[in-house]
C-alpha atoms as a PDB file:
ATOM      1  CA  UNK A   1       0.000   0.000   0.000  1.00  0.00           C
ATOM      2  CA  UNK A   2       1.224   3.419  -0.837  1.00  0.00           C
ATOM      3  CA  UNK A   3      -0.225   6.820  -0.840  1.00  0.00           C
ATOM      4  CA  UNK A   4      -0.027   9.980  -3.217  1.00  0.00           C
ATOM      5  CA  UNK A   5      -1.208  13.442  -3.093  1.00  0.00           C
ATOM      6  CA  UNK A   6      -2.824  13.602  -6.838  1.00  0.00           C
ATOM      7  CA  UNK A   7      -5.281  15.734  -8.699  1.00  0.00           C
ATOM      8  CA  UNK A   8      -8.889  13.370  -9.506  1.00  0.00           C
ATOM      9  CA  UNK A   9      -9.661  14.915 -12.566  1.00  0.00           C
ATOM     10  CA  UNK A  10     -13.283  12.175 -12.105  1.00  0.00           C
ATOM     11  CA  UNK A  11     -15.535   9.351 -11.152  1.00  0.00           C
ATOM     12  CA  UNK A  12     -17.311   6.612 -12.558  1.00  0.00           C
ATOM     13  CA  UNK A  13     -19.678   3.452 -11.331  1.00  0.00           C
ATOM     14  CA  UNK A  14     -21.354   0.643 -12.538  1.00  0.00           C
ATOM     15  CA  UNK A  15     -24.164  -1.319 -10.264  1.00  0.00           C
ATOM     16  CA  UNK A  16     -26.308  -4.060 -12.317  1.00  0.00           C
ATOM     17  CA  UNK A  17     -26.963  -7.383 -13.585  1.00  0.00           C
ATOM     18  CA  UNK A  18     -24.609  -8.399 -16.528  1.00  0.00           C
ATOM     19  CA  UNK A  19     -25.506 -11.920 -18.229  1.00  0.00           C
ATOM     20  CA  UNK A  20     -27.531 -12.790 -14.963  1.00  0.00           C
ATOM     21  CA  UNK A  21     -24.536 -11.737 -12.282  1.00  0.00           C
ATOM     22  CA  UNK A  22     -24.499  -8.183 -10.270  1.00  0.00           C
ATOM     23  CA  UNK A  23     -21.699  -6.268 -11.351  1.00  0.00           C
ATOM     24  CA  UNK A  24     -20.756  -3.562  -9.020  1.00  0.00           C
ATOM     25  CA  UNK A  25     -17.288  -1.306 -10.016  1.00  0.00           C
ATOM     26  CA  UNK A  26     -15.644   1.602  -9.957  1.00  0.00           C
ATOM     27  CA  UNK A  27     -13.049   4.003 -11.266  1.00  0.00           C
ATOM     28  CA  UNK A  28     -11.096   6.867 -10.300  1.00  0.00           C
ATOM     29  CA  UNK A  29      -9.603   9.050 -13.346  1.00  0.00           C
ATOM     30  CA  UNK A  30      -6.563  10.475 -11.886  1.00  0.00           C
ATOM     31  CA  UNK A  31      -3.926  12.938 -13.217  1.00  0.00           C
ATOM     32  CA  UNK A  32      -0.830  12.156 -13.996  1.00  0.00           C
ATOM     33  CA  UNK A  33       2.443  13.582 -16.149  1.00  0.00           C
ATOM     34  CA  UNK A  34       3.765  11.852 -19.135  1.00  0.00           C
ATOM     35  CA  UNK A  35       7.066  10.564 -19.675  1.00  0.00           C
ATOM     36  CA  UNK A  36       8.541  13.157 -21.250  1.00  0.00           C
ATOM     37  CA  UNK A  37      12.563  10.612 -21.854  1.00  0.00           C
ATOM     38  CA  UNK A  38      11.843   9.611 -24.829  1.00  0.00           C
ATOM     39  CA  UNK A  39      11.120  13.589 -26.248  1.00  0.00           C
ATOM     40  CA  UNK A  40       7.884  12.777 -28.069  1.00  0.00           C
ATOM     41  CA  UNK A  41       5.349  13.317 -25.470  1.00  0.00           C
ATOM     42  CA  UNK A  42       4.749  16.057 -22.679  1.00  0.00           C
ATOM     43  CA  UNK A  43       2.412  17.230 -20.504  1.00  0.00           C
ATOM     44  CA  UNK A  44      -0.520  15.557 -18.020  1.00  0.00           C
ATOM     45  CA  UNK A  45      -2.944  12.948 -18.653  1.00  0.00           C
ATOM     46  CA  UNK A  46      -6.063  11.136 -17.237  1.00  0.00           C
ATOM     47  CA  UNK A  47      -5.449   7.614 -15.948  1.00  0.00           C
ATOM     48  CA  UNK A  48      -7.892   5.203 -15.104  1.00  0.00           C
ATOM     49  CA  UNK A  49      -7.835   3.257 -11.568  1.00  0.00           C
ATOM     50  CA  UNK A  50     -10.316   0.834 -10.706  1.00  0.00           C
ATOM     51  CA  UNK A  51     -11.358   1.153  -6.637  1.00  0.00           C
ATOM     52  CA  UNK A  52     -12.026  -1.545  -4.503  1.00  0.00           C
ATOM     53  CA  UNK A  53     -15.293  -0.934  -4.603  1.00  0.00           C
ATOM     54  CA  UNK A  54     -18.030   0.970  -6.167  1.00  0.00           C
ATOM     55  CA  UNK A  55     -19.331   2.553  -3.068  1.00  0.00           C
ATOM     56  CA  UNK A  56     -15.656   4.272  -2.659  1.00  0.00           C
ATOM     57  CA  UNK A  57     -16.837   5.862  -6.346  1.00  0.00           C
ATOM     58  CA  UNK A  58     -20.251   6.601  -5.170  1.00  0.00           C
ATOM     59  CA  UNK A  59     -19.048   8.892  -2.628  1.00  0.00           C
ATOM     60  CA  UNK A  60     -17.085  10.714  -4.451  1.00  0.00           C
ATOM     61  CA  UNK A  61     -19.737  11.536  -6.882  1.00  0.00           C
ATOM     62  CA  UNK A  62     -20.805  14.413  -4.285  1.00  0.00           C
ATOM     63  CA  UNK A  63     -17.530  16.301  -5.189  1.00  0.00           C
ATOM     64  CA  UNK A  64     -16.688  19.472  -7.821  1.00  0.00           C
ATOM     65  CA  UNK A  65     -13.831  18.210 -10.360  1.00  0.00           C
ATOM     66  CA  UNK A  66     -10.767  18.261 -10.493  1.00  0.00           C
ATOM     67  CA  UNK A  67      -9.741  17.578  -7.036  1.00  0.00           C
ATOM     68  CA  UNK A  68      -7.213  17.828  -4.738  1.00  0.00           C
ATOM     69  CA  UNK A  69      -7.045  14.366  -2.703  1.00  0.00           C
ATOM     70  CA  UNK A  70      -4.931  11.848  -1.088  1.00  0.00           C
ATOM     71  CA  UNK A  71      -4.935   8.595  -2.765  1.00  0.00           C
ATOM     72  CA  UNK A  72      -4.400   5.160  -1.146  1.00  0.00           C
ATOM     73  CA  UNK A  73      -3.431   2.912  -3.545  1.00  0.00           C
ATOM     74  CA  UNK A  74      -2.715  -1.339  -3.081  1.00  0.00           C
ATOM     75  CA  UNK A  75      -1.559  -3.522  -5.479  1.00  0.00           C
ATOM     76  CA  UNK A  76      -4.013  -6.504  -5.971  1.00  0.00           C
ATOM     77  CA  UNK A  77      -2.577  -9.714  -7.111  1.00  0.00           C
ATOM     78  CA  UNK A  78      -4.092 -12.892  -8.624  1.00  0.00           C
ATOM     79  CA  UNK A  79      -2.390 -15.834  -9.925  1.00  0.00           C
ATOM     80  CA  UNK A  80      -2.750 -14.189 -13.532  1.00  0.00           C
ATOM     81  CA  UNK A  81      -2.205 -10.724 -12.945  1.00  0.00           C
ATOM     82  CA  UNK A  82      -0.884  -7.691 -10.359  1.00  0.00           C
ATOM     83  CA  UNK A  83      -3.014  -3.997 -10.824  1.00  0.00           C
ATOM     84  CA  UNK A  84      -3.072  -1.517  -8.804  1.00  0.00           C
ATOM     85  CA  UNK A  85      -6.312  -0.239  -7.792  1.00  0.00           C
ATOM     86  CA  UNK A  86      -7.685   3.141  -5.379  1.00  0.00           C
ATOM     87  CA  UNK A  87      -8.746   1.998  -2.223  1.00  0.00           C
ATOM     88  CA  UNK A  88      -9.345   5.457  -0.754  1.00  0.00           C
ATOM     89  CA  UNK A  89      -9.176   8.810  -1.515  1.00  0.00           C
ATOM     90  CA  UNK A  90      -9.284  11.459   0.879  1.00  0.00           C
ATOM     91  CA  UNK A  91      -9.961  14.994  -0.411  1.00  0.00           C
ATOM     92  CA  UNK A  92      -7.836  17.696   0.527  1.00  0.00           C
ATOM     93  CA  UNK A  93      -9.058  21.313   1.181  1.00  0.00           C
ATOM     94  CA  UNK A  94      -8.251  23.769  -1.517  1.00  0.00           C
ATOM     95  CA  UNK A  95      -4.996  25.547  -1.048  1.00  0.00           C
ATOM     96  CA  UNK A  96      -4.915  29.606  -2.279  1.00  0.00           C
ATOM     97  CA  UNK A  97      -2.695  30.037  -5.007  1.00  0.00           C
ATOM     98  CA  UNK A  98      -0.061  33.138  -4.534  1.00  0.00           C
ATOM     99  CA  UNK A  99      -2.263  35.346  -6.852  1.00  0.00           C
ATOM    100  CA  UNK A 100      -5.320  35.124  -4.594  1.00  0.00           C
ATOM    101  CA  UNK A 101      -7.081  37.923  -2.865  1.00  0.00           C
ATOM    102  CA  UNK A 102      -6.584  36.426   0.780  1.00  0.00           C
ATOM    103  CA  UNK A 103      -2.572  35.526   0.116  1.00  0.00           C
ATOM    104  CA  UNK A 104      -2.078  39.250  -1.757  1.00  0.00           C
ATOM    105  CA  UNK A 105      -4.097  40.725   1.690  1.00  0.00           C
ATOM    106  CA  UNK A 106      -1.523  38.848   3.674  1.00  0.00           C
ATOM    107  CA  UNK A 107       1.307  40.198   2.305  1.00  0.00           C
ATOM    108  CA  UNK A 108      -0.003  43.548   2.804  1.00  0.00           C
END
């Protein structure tokens, strides 16, 4: 388990029968910076996590995008395949940038 302070730029859920079985997923679309070695890409991206569960999605539904959050991420293993999927995410409260009103009043 690690966690990262990322931007969510959104959310997405699923919750119904497929062929007969309940399906019930999630995904977090978080941002994150391409690889900029090779010289023929730059700049940020969208990547899609699945989350544990699709109640962890639900909840985050509430929110404004993008946001600021804390992401707990685990790496989930089978005897096939290793992903790593969003087990939390913890929403941060918005920080002023230098430019705003309150930090320019501060400085006064």
């Amino acid at each position: 388990m690690f966690k990262r302070n990322d931007v969510v730029k959104g959310v997405s859920h699923f919750e119904g029968l497929i062929d007969g079985q309940m399906i019930r997923s999630g995904v977090v679309f978080i941002e994150e910076a391409l690889s900029v070695e090779k010289g023929n890409a730059k700049g940020m991206r969208a990547v899609e996590y699945k989350c544990k569960d699709a109640d962890l999605a639900k909840v985050l539904l509430s929110y404004d995008y993008p946001l600021q959050a804390e992401i707990t991420f685990e790496m989930e293993t089978t005897k096939r395949a290793q992903k790593i999927i969003v087990s939390a995410v913890k929403p941060l409260p918005p920080q002023a940038s230098a430019n705003s009103p309150i930090n320019q009043a501060k400085a006064a």
